[in-house]
C-alpha atoms as a PDB file:
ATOM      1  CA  UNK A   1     -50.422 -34.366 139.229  1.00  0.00           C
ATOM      2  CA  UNK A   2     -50.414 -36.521 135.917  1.00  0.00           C
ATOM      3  CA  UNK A   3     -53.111 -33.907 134.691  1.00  0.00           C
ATOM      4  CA  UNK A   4     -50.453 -31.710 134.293  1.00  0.00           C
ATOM      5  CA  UNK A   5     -49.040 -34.008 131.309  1.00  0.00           C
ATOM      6  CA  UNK A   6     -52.076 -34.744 129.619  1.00  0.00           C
ATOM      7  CA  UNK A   7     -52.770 -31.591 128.355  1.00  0.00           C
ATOM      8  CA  UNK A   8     -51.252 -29.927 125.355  1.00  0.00           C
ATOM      9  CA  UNK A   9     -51.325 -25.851 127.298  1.00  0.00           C
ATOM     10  CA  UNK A  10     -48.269 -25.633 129.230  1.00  0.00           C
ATOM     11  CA  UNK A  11     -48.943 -21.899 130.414  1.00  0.00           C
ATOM     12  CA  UNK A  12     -51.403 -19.398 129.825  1.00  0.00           C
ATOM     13  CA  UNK A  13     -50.268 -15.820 128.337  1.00  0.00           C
ATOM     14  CA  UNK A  14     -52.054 -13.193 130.840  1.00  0.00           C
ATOM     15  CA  UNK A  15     -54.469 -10.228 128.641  1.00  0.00           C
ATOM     16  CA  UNK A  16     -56.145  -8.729 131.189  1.00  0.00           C
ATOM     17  CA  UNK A  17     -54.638  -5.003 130.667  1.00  0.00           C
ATOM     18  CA  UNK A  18     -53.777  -5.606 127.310  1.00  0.00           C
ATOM     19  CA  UNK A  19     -56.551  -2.986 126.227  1.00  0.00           C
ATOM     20  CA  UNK A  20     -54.636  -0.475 128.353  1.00  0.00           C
ATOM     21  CA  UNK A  21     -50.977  -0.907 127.023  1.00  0.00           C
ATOM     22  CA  UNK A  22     -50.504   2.352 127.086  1.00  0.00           C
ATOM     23  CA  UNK A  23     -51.439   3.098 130.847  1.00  0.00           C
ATOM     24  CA  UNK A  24     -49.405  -0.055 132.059  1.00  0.00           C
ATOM     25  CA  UNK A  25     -46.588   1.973 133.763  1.00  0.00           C
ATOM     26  CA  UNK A  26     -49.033   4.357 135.192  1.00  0.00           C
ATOM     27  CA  UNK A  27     -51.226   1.365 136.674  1.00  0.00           C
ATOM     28  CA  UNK A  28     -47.901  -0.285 138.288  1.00  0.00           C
ATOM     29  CA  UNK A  29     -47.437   2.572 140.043  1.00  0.00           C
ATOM     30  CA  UNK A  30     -50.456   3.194 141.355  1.00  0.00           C
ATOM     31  CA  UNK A  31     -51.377  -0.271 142.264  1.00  0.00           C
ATOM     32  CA  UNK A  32     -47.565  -0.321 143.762  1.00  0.00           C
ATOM     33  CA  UNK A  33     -48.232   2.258 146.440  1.00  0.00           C
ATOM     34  CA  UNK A  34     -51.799   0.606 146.829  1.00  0.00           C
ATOM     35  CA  UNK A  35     -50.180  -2.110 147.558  1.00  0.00           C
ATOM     36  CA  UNK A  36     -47.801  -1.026 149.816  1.00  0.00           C
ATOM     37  CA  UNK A  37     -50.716   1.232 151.463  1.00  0.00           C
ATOM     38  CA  UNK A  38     -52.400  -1.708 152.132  1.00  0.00           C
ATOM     39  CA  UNK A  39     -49.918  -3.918 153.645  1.00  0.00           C
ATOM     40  CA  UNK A  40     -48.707  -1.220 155.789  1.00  0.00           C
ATOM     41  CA  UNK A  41     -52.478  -0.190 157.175  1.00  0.00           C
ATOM     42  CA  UNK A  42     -52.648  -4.129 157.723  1.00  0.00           C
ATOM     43  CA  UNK A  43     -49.410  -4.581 159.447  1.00  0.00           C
ATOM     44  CA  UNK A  44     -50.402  -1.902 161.769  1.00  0.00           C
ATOM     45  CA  UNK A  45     -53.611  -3.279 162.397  1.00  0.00           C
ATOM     46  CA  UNK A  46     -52.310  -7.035 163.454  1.00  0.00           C
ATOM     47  CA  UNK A  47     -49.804  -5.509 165.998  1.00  0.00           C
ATOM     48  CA  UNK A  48     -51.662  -3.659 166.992  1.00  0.00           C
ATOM     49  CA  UNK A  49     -54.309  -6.464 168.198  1.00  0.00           C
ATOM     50  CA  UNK A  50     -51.245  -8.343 169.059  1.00  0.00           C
ATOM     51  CA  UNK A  51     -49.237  -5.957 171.710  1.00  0.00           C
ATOM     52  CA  UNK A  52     -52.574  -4.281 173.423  1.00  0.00           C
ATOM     53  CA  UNK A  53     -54.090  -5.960 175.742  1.00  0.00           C
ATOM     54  CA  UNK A  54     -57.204  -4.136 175.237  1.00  0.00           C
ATOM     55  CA  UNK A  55     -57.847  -5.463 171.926  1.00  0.00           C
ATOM     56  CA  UNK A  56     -57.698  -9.277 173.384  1.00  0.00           C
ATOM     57  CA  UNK A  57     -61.066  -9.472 172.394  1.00  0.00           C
ATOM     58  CA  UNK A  58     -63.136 -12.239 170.005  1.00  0.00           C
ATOM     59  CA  UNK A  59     -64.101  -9.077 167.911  1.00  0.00           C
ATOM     60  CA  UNK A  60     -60.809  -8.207 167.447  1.00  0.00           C
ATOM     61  CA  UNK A  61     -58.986 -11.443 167.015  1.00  0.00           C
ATOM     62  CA  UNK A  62     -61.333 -11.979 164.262  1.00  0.00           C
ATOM     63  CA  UNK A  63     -60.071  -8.808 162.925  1.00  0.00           C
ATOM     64  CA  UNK A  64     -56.923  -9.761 162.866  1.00  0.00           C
ATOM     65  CA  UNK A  65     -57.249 -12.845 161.307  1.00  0.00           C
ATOM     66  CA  UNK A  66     -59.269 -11.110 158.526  1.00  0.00           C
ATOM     67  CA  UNK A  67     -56.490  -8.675 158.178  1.00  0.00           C
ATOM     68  CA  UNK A  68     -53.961 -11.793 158.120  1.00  0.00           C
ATOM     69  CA  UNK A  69     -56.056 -13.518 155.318  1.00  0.00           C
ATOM     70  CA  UNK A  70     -56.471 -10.136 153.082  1.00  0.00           C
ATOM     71  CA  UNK A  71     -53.049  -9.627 153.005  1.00  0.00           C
ATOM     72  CA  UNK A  72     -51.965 -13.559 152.059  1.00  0.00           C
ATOM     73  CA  UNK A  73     -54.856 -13.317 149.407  1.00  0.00           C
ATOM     74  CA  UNK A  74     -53.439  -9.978 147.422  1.00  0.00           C
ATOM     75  CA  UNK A  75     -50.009 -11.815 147.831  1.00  0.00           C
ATOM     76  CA  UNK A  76     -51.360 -14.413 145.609  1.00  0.00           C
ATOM     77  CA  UNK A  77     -52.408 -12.152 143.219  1.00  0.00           C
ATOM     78  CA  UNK A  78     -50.731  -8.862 143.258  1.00  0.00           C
ATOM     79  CA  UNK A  79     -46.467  -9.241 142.981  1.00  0.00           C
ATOM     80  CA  UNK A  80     -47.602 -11.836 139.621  1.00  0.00           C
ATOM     81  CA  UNK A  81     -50.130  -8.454 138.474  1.00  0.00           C
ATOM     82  CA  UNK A  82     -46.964  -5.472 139.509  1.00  0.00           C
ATOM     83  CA  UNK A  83     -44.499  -7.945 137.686  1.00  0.00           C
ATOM     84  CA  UNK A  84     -46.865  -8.435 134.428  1.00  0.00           C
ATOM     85  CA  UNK A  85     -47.665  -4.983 133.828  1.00  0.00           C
ATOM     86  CA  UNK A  86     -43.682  -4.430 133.143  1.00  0.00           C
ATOM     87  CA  UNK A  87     -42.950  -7.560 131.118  1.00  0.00           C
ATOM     88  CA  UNK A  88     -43.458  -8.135 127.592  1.00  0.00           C
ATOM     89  CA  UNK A  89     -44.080 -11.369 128.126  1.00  0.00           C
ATOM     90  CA  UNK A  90     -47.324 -12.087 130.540  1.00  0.00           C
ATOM     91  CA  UNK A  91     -47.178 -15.582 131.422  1.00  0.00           C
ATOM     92  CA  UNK A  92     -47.558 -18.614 133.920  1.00  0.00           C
ATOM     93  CA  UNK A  93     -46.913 -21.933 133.817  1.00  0.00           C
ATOM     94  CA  UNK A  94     -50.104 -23.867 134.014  1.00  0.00           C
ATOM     95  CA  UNK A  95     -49.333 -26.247 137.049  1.00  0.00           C
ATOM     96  CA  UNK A  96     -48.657 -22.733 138.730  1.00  0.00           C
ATOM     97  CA  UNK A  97     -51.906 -21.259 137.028  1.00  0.00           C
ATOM     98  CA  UNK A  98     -53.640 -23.973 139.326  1.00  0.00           C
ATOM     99  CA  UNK A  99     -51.590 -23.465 142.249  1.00  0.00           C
ATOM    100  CA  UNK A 100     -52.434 -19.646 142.132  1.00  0.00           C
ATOM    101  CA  UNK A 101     -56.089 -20.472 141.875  1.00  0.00           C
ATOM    102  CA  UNK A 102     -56.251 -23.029 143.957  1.00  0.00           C
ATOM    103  CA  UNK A 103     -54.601 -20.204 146.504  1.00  0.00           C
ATOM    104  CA  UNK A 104     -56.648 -17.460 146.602  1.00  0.00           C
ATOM    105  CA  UNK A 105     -59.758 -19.906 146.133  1.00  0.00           C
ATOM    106  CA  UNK A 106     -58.364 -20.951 149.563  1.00  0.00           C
ATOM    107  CA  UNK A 107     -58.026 -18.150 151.150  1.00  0.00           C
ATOM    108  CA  UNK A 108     -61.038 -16.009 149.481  1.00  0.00           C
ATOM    109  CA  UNK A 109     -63.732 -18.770 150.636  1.00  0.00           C
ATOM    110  CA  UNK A 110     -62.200 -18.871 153.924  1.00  0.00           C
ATOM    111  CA  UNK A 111     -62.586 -15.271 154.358  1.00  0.00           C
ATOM    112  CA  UNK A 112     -66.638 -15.301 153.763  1.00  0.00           C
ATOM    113  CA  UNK A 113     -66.802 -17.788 156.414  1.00  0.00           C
ATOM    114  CA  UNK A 114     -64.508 -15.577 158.646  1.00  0.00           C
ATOM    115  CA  UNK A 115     -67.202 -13.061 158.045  1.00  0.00           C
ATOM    116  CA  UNK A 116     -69.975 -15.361 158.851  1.00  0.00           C
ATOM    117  CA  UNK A 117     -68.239 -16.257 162.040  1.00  0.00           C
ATOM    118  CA  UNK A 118     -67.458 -12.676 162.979  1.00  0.00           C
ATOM    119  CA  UNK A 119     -71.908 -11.664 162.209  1.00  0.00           C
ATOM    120  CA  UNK A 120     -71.608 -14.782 164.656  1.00  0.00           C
ATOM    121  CA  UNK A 121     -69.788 -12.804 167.102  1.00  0.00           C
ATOM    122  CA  UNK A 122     -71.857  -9.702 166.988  1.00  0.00           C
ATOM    123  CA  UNK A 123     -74.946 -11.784 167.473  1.00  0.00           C
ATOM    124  CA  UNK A 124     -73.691 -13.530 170.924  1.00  0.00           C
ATOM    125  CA  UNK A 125     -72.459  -9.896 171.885  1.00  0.00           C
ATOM    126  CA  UNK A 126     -75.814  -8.506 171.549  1.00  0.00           C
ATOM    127  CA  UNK A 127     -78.368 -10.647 171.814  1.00  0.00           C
ATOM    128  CA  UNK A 128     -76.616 -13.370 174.253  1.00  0.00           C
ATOM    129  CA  UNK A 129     -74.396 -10.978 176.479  1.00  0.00           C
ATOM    130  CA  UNK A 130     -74.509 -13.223 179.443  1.00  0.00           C
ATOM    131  CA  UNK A 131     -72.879 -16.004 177.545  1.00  0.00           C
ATOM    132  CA  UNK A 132     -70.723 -14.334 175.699  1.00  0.00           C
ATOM    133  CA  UNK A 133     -67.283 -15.140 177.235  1.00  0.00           C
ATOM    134  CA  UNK A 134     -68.325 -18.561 177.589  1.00  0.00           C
ATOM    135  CA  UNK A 135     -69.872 -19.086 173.808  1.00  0.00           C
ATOM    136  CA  UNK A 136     -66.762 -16.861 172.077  1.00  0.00           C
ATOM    137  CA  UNK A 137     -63.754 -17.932 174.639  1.00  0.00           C
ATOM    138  CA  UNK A 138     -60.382 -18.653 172.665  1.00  0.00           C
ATOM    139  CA  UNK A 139     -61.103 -22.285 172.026  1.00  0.00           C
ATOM    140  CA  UNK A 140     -64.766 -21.207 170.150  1.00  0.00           C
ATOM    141  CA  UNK A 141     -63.346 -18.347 168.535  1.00  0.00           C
ATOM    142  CA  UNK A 142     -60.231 -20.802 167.218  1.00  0.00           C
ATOM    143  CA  UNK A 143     -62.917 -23.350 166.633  1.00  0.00           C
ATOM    144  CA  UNK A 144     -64.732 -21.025 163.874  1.00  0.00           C
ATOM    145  CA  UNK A 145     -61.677 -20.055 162.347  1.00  0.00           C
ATOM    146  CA  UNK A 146     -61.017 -23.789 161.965  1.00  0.00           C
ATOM    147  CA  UNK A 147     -64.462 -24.374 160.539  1.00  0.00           C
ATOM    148  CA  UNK A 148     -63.839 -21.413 158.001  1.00  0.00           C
ATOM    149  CA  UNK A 149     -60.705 -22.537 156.894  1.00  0.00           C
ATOM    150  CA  UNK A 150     -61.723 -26.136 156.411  1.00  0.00           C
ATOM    151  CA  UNK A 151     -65.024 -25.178 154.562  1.00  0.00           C
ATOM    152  CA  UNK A 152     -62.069 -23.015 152.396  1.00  0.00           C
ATOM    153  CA  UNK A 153     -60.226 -25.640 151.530  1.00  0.00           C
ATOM    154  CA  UNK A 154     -62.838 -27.947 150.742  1.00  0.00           C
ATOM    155  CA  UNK A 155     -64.258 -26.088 148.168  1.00  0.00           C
ATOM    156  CA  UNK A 156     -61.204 -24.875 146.536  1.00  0.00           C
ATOM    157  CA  UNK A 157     -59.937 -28.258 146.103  1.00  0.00           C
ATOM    158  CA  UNK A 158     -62.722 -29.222 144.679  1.00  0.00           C
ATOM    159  CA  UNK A 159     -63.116 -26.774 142.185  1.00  0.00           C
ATOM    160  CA  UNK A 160     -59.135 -26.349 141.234  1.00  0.00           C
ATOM    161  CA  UNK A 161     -59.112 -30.412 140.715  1.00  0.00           C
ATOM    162  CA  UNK A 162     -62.347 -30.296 138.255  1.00  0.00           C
ATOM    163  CA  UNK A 163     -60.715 -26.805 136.525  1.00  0.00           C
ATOM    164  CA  UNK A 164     -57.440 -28.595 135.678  1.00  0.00           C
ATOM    165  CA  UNK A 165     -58.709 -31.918 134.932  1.00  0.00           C
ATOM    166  CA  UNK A 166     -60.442 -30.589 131.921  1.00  0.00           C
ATOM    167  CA  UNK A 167     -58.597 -30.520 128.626  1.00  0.00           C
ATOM    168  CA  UNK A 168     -56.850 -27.363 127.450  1.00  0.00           C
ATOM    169  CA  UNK A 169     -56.308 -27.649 123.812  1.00  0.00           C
ATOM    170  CA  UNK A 170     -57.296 -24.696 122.161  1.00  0.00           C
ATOM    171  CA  UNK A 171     -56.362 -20.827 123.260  1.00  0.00           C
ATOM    172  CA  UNK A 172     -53.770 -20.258 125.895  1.00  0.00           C
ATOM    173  CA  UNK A 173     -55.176 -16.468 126.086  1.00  0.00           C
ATOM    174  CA  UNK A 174     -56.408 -15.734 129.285  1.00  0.00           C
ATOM    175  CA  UNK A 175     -58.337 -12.402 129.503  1.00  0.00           C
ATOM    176  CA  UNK A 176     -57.996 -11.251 132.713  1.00  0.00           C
ATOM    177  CA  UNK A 177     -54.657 -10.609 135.452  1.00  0.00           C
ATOM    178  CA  UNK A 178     -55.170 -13.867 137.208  1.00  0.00           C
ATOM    179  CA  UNK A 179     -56.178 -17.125 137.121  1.00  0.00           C
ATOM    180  CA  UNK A 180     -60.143 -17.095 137.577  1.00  0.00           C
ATOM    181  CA  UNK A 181     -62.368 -19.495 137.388  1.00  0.00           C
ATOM    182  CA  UNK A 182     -64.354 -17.898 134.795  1.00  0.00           C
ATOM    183  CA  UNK A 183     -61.694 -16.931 132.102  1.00  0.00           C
ATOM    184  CA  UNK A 184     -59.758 -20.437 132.536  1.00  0.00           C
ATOM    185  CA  UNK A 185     -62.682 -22.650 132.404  1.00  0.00           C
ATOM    186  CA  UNK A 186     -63.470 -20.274 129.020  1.00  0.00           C
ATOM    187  CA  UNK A 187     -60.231 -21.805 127.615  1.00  0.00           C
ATOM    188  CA  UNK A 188     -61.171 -25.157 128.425  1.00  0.00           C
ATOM    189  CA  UNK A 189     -61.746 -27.773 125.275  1.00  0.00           C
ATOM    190  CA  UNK A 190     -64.902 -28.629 126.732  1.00  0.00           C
ATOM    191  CA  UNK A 191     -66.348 -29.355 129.938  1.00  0.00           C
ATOM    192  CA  UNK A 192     -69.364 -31.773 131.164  1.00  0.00           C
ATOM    193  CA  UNK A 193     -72.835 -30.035 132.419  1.00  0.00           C
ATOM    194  CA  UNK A 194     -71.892 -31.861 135.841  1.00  0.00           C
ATOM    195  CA  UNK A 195     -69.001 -30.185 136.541  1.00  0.00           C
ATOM    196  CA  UNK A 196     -70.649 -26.809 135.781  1.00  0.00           C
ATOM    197  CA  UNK A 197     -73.021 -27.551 137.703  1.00  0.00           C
ATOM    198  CA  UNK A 198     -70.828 -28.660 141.307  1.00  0.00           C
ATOM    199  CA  UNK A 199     -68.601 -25.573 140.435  1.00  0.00           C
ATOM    200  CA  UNK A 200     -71.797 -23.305 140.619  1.00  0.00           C
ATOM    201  CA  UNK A 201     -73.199 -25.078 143.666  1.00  0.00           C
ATOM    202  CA  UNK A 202     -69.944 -24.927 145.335  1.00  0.00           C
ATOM    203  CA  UNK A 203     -70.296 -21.543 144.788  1.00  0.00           C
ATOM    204  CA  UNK A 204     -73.423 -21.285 146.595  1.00  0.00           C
ATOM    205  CA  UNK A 205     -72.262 -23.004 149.422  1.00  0.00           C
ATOM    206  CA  UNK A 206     -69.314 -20.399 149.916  1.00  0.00           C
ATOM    207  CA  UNK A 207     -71.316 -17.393 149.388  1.00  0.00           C
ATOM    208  CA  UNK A 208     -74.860 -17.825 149.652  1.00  0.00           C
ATOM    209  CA  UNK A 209     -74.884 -19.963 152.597  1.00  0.00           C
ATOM    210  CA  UNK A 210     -72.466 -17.721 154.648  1.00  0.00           C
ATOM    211  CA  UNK A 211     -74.366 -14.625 153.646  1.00  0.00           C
ATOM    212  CA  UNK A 212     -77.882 -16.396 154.892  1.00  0.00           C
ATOM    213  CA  UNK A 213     -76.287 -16.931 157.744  1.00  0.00           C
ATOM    214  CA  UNK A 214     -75.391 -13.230 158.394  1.00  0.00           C
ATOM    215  CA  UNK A 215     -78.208 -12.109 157.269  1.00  0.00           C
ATOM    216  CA  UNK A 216     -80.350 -14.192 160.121  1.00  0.00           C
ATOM    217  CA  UNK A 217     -77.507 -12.755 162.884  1.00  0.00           C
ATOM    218  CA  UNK A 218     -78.349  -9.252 162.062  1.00  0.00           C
ATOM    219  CA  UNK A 219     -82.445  -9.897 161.998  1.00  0.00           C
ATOM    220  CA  UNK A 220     -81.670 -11.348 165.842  1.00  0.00           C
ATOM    221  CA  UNK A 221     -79.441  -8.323 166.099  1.00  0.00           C
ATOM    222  CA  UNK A 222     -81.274  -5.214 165.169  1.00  0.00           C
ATOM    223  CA  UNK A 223     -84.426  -6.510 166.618  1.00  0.00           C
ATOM    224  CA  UNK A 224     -82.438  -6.650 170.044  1.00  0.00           C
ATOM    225  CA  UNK A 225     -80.905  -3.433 169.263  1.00  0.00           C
ATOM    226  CA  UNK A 226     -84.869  -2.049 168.787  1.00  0.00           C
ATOM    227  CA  UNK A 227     -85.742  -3.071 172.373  1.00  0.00           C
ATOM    228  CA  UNK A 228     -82.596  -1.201 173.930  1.00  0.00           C
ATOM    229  CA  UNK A 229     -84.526   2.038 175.824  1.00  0.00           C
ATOM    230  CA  UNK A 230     -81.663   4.547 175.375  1.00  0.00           C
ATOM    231  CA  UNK A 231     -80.942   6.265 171.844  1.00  0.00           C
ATOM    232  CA  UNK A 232     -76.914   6.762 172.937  1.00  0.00           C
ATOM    233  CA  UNK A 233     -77.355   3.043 173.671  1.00  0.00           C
ATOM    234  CA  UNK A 234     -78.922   1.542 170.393  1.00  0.00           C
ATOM    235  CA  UNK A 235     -76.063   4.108 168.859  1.00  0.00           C
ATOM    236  CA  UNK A 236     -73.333   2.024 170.833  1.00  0.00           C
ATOM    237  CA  UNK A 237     -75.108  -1.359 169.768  1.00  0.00           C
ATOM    238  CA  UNK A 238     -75.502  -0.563 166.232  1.00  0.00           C
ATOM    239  CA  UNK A 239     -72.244   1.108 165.385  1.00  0.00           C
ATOM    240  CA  UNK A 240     -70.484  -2.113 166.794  1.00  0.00           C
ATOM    241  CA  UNK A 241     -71.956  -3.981 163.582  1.00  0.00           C
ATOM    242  CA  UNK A 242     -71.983  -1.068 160.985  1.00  0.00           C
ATOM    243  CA  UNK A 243     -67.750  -1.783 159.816  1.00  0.00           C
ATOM    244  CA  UNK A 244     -68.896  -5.366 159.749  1.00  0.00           C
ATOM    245  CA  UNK A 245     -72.094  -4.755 157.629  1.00  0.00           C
ATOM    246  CA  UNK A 246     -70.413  -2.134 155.352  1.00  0.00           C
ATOM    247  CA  UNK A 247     -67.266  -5.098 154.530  1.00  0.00           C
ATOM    248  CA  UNK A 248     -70.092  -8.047 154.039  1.00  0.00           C
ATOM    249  CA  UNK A 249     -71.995  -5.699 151.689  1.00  0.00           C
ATOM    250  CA  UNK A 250     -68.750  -5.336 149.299  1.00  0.00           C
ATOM    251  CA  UNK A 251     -67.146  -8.311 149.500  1.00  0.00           C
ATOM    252  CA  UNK A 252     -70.933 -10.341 148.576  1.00  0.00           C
ATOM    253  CA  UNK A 253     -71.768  -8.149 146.270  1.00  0.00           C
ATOM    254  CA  UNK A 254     -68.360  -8.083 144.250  1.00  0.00           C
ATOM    255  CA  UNK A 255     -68.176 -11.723 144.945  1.00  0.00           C
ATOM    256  CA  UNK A 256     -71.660 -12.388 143.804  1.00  0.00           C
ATOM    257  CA  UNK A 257     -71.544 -10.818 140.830  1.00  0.00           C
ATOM    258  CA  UNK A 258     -68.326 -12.033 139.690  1.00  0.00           C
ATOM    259  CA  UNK A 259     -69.269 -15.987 140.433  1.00  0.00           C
ATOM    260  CA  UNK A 260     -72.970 -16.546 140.758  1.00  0.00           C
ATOM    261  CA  UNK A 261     -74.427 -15.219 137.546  1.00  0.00           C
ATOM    262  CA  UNK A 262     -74.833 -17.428 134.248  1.00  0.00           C
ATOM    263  CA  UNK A 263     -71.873 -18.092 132.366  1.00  0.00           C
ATOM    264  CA  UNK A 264     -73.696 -16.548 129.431  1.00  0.00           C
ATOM    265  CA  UNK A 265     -73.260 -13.553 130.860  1.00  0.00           C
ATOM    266  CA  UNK A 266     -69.505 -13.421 130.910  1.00  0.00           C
ATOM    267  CA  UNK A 267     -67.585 -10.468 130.035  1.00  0.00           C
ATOM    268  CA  UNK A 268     -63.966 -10.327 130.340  1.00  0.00           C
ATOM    269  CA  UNK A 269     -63.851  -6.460 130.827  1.00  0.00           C
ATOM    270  CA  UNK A 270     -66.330  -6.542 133.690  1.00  0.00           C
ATOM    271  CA  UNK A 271     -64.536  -9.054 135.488  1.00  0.00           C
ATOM    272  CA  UNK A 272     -61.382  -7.448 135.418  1.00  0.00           C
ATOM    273  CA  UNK A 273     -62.969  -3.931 136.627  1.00  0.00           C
ATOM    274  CA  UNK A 274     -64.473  -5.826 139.749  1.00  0.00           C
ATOM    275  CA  UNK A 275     -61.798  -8.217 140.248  1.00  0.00           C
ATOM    276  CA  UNK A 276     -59.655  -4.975 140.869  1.00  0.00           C
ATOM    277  CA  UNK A 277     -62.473  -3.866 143.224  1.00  0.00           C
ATOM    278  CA  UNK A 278     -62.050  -7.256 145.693  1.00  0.00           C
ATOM    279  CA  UNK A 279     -58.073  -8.102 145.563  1.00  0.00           C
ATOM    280  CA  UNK A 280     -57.031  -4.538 145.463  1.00  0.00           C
ATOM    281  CA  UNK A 281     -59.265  -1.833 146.358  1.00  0.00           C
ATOM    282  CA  UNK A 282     -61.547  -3.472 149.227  1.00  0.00           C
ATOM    283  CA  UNK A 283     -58.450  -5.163 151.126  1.00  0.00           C
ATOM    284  CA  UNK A 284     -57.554  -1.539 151.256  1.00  0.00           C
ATOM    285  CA  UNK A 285     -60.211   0.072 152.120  1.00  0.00           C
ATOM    286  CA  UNK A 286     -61.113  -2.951 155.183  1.00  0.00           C
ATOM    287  CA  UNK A 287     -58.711  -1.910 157.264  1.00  0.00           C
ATOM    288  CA  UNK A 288     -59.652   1.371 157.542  1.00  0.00           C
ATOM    289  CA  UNK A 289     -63.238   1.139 157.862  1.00  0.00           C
ATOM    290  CA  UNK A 290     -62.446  -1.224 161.061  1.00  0.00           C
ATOM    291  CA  UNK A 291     -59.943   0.614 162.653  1.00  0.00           C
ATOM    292  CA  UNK A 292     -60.997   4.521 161.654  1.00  0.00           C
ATOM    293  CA  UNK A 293     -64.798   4.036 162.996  1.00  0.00           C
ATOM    294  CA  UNK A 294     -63.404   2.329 166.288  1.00  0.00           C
ATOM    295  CA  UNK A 295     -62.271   4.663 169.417  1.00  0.00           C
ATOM    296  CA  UNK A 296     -61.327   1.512 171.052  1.00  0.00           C
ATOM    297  CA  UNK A 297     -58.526   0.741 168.288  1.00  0.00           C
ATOM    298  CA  UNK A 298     -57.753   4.085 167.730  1.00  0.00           C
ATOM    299  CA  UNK A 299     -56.854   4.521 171.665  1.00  0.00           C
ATOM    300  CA  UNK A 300     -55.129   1.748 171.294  1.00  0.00           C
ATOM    301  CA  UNK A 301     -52.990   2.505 167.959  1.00  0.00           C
ATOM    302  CA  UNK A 302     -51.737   5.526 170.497  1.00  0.00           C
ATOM    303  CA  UNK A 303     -50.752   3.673 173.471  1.00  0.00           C
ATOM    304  CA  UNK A 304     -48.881   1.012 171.266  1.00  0.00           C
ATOM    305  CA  UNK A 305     -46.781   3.728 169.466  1.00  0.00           C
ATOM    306  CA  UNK A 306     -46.287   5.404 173.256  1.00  0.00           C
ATOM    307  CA  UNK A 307     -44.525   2.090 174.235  1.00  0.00           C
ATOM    308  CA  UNK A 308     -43.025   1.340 171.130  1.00  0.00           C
ATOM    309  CA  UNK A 309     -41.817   4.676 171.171  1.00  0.00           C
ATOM    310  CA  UNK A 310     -40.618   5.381 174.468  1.00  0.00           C
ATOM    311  CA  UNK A 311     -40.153   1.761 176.216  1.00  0.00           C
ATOM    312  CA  UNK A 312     -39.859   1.175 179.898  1.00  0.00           C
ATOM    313  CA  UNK A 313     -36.889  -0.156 181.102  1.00  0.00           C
END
């Protein structure tokens, strides 16, 4: 970590609600019981999955390890925001700017594999039923986790490493409530084409390639789905896949917008609204689009709270 040394910034003074200084009591509040909203709706989820039997299913172990990685991603983020928008002083060190990044990176590319894998899931279900508990048994289904947390960490050490080896000489300003890639590589002295250039493609790889990959699992799909005789059965088919569509639709397109367009186009004010969108209002939002649309959870949300309730001796 001798980068650490070399560089004359030693933290970075947070600015991302500094237009809203006013409002800054009001916002911890709010994003509080968010917050707390969310990690409840979450917690309820993952025992859910865990003490029903039911729910022992690929689909929903992927779930659950989506809900798992939602809620470790706004812990990155969130406590440092509900702290900030208190203190006077809005500040991190800047070895823990890159740990933070280097965090949610982590854990945020990991998750658009985790949805690739689950599109994955939906496609065996539907259009390879008869292979289905052999193709998505608990070593496969472990295996793709695996895959999306390695391709996770791969990419975010790669980009943290070329962030903070750049010199940081200039403004210790950050405009935003966390540490981006965007607003800290704004800071930066000055940075080489090539590393631009390996950020941006890396950022293809985690989005783009994931995404293609969905989006070829859901041709398969819905062209299976077409061939299925009964309406109440291409109903059953399709609603299996619409939670999973309507999550890969927000997190992309937040996603995409927020790390895929030129650097020219940069605006600290519209990364901050949509930032909010992805670490606070979609991981809130998630949870209930899987669990509200799905009779299957919901049946089993009641039984659980049954034995929870009233256990057997």
């Amino acid at each position: 970590m001798e980068w650490v040394n070399e560089t004359s910034v030693r933290e970075f003074f947070f600015l991302g609600f500094s237009s809203l200084a006013g409002l800054q009591q009001l916002l911890f509040v709010v994003f509080l019981l968010v917050y707390l909203f969310m990690l409840g709706t979450n917690a309820i989820i993952i025992s859910t999955i865990v003490l029903d039997r039911a729910l022992h299913t690929p689909m929903y172990f992927f779930l659950g390890v989506l809900s798992c990685s939602e809620t470790c991603y706004t812990f990155v983020i969130i406590p440092k925001m509900l702290v900030d928008l208190l203190a006077q002083k809005k500040t991190i060190s800047f070895l823990g700017c890159a740990i933070q990044m280097f965090t949610f990176l982590f854990l945020i590319c990991s998750h658009s594999f985790l949805l690739a894998a689950m599109g994955y899931d939906r496609y065996v279900a539907i259009c390879n039923p008869l292979r289905y508990t052999v193709l998505m048994g608990y070593g496969g289904c472990l295996g793709l986790v695996a895959a999306a947390c390695a391709c996770g960490f791969t990419a975010s050490v790669v980009i943290t490493s070329l962030i903070f080896h750049l010199p940081f000489h200039s403004s210790n300003h950050l405009h935003h409530y966390f540490c981006d890639i965007s607003p800290v590589l704004k800071l930066a002295s000055h940075h080489s084409r090539l590393s631009q250039l390996v950020i941006f493609m890396l950022g293809v790889f985690v989005l783009v390639i994931p995404l293609l990959l969905i989006l070829v699992s859901y041709i398969h799909v819905i062209s299976a789905i077409l061939k299925i005789p009964s309406s109440v059965g291409r109903y059953k088919a399709f609603s299996t896949c619409a939670s999973h569509l309507i999550v890969v639709t927000v997190h992309y397109g937040c996603a995409s917008f927020i790390y895929l367009r030129p650097k020219s186009n940069y605006s600290s004010s519209q990364d901050t609204l949509i930032s909010v969108s992805y670490t606070i209002l979609t991981p809130l939002f998630n949870p209930m689009i899987y669990s509200l649309r799905s009779k299957e959870f919901k049946s089993a949300l009641r039984r659980t709270m049954v034995q929870t309730s009233c256990p057997i001796n």
